[in-house]
Protein backbone atom coordinates (compact mmCIF):
# COMPACT_ATOMS: atom_id res chain seq x y z
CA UNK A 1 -50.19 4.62 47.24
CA UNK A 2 -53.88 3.08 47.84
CA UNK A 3 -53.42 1.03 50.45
CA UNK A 4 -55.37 -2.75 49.41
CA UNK A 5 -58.00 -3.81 52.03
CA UNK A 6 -60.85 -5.48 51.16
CA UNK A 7 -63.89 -4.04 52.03
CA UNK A 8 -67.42 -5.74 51.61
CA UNK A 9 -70.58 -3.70 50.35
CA UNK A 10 -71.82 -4.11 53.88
CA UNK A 11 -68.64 -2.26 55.44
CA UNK A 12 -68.58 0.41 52.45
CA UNK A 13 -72.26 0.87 53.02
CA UNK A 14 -71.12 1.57 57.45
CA UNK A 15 -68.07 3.91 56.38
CA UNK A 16 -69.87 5.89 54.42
CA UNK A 17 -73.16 6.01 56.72
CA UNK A 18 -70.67 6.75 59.62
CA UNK A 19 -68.74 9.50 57.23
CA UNK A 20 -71.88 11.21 55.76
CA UNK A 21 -74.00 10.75 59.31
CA UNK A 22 -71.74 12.56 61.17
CA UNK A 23 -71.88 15.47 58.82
CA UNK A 24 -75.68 15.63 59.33
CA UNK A 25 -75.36 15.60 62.91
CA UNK A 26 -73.32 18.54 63.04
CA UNK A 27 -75.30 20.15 60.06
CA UNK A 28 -78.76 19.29 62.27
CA UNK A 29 -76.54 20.89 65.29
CA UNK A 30 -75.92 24.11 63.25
CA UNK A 31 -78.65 27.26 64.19
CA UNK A 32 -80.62 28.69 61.63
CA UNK A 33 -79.15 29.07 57.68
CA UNK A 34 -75.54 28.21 58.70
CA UNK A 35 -77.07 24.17 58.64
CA UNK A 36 -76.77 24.03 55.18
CA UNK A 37 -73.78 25.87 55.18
CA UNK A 38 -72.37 23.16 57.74
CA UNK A 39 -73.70 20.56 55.51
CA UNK A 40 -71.40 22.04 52.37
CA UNK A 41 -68.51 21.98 54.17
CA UNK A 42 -68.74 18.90 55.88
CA UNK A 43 -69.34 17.12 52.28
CA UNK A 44 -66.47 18.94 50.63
CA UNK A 45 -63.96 17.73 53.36
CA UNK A 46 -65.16 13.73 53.13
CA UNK A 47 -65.56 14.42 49.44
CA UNK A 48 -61.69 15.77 49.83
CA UNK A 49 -59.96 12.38 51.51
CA UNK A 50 -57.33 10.52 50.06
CA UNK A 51 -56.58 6.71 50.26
CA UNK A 52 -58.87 3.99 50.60
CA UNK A 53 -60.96 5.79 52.82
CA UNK A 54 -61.20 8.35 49.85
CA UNK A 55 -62.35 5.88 47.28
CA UNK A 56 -65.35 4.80 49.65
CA UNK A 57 -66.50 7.96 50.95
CA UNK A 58 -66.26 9.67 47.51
CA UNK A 59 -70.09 8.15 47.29
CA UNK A 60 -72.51 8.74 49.49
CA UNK A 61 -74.50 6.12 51.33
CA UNK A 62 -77.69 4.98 49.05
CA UNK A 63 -80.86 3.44 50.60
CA UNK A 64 -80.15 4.35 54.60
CA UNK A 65 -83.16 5.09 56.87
CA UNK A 66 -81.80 8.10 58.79
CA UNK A 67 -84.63 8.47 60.82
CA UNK A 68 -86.90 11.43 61.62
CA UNK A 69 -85.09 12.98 64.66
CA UNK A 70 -81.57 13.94 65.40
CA UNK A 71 -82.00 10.95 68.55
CA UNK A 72 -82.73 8.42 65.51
CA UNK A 73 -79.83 9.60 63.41
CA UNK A 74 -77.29 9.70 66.64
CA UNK A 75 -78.64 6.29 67.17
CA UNK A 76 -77.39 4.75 63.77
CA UNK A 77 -73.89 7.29 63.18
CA UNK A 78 -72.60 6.86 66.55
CA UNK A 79 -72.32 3.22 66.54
CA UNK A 80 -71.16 3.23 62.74
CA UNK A 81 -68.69 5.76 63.75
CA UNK A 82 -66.89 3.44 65.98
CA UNK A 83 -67.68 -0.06 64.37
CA UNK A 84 -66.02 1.60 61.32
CA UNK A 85 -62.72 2.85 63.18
CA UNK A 86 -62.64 -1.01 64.62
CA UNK A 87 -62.93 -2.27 61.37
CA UNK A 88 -60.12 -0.21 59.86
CA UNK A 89 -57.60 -0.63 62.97
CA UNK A 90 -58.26 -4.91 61.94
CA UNK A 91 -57.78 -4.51 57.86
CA UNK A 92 -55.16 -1.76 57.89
CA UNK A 93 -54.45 0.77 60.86
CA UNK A 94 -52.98 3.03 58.23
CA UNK A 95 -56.78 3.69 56.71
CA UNK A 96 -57.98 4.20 60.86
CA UNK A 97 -56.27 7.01 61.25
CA UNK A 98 -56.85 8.48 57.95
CA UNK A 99 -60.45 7.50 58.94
CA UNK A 100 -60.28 9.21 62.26
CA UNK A 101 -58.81 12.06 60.78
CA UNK A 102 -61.23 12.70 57.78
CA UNK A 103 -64.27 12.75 59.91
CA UNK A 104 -62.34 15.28 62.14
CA UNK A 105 -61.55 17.44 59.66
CA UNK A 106 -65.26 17.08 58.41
CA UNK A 107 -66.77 18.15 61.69
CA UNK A 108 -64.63 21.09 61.96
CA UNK A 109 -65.33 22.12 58.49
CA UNK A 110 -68.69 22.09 59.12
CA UNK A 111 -68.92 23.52 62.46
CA UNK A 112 -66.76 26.97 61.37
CA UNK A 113 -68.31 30.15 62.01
CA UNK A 114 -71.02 28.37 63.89
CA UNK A 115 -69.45 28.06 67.87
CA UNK A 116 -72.61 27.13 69.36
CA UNK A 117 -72.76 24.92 72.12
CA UNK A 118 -75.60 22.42 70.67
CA UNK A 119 -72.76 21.56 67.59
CA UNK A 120 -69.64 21.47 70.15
CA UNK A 121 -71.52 19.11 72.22
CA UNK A 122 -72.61 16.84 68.88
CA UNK A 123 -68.86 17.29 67.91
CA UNK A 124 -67.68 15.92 71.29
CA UNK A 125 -70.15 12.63 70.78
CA UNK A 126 -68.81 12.31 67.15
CA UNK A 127 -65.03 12.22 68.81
CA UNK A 128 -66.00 10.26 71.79
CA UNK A 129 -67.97 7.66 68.81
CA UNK A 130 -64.80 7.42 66.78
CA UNK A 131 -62.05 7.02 70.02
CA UNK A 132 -64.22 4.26 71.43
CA UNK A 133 -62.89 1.42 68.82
């Protein structure tokens, strides 16, 4: 069952920047070839959640600035990591978690077969992001 909440284009538009952000930060974490390997799996795991959360991450975000630095990019996911979990937890805890739980999977996906500590340290700020709401 979806669960209803009703999401503005502005809130799709930080769910999905949040969602697909943290994906590049690990990918721009990876070393060498495995970053666009990172990036595939990352995008297969968001592109593979269910619920509400599913039906706005199943498009990625059009028209964001991600910047020209991994600094820049940290600077705009991390805060739309947790704004996103706060908004959730308000319109239906339910859709957090599943939240929470999507960009974990995501991150893991995408940091397999790639245990450096440059992409365990991005994954930690990702976590610490999405447990601040």
């Amino acid at each position: 069952m979806i669960t209803a909440i009703a999401l503005t284009d502005q809130d799709k538009l930080t769910l999905r920047t949040a969602a697909w952000g943290a994906v590049s930060l690990i990918s721009a974490a990876s070393a060498g070839n495995s970053a666009h390997k990172a990036a595939t799996e990352g995008s297969i795991a968001l592109m593979s959640a269910t619920g509400a959360v599913g039906h706005v991450l199943a498009k990625a975000p059009k028209g964001v600035k991600w910047g020209k630095t991994v600094a820049e990019l940290a600077d705009l996911v991390l805060p739309a990591l947790t704004e996103s979990v706060g908004l959730l937890k308000q319109q239906a805890p339910d859709e957090a978690d599943n939240f929470r739980r999507t960009i974990l999977i995501a991150i893991e996906a995408a940091g397999q077969g790639n245990p450096n500590p440059t992409a365990t340290e991005m994954a930690r700020k990702i976590t610490e992001a999405i447990d601040a709401a």
